[in-house]
Protein backbone atom coordinates (compact mmCIF):
# COMPACT_ATOMS: atom_id res chain seq x y z
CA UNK A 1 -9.25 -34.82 39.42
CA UNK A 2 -9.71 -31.11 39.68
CA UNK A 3 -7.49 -29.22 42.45
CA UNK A 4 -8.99 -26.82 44.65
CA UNK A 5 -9.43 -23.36 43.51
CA UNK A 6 -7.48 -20.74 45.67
CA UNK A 7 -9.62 -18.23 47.52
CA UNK A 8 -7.78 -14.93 45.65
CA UNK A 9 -9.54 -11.55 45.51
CA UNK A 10 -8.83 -11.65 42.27
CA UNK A 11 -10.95 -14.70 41.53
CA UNK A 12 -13.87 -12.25 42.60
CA UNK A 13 -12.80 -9.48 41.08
CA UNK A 14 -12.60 -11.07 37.72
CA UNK A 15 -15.92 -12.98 38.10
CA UNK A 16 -17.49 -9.45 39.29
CA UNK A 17 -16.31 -7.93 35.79
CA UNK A 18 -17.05 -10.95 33.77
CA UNK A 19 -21.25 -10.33 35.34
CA UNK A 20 -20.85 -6.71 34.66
CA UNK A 21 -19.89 -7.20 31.01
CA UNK A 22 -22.57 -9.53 30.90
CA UNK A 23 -25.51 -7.21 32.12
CA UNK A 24 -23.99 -4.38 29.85
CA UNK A 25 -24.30 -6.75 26.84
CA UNK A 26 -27.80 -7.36 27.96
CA UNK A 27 -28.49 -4.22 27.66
CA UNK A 28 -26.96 -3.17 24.69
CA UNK A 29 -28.96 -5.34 22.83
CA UNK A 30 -32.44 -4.13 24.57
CA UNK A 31 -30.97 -0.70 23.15
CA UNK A 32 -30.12 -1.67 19.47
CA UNK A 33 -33.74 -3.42 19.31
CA UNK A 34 -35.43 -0.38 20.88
CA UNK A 35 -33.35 1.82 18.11
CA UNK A 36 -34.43 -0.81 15.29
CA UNK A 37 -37.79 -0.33 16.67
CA UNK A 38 -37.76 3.48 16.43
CA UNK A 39 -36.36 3.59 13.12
CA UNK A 40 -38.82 0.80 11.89
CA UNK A 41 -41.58 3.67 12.98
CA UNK A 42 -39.73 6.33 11.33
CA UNK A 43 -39.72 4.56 8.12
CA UNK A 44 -43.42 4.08 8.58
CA UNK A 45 -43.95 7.70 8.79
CA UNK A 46 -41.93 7.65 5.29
CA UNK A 47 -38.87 9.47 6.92
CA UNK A 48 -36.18 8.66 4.95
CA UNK A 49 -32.84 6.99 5.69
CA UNK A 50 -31.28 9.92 5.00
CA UNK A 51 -32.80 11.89 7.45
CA UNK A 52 -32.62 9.15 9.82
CA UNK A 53 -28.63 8.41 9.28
CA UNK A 54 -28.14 12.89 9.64
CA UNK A 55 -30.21 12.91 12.90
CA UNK A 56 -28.22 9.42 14.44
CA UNK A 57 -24.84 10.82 13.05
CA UNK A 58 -24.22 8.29 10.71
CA UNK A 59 -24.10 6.50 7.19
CA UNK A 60 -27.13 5.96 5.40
CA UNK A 61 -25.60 2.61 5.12
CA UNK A 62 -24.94 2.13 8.70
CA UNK A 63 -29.33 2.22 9.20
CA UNK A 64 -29.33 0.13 6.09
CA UNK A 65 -27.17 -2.11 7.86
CA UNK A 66 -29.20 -1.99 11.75
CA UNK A 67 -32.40 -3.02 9.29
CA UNK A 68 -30.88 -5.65 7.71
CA UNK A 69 -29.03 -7.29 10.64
CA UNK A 70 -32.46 -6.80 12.48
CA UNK A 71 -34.19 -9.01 9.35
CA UNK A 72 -31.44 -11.40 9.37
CA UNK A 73 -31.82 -11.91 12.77
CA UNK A 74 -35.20 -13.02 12.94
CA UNK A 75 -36.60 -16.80 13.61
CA UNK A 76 -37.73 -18.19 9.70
CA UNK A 77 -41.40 -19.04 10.11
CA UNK A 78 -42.09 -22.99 10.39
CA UNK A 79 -43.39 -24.13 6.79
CA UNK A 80 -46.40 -26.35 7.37
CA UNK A 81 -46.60 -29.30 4.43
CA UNK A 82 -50.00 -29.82 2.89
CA UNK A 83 -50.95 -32.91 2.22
């Protein structure tokens, strides 16, 4: 069967790193969907991506790109048959 798992500080040390990379991931990802968010409204307010990719430092492709993975992303809507 299984053998018992030695008590090493490094056991907890690597479990301890493995949450923290966790939680940062977590929160990464509440980031990127606030930023999608803000640039969403931006684009609302007919700000272009060009203005949006010189004031974020980057590519107008890169926004093009945080749109589209943000579309891609999303659940399809159910399709409900009529009958």
């Amino acid at each position: 069967m299984f053998s018992e798992t030695p008590d090493l500080p490094e056991l907890t040390e690597v479990k301890a790193l493995t949450d923290l990379i966790r939680n940062h991931q977590n929160a990464i990802q509440e980031i990127s969907q606030t930023r999608r968010n803000v640039i969403l409204d931006l684009r609302k307010k007919r700000i272009t991506y060009r203005e949006i990719a010189e004031a974020m430092g980057v590519t107008e492709q890169s926004v093009y790109k945080i749109l589209r993975d943000t579309i891609e992303r999303r659940p399809k809507p159910e399709t409900v048959a009529v009958s």
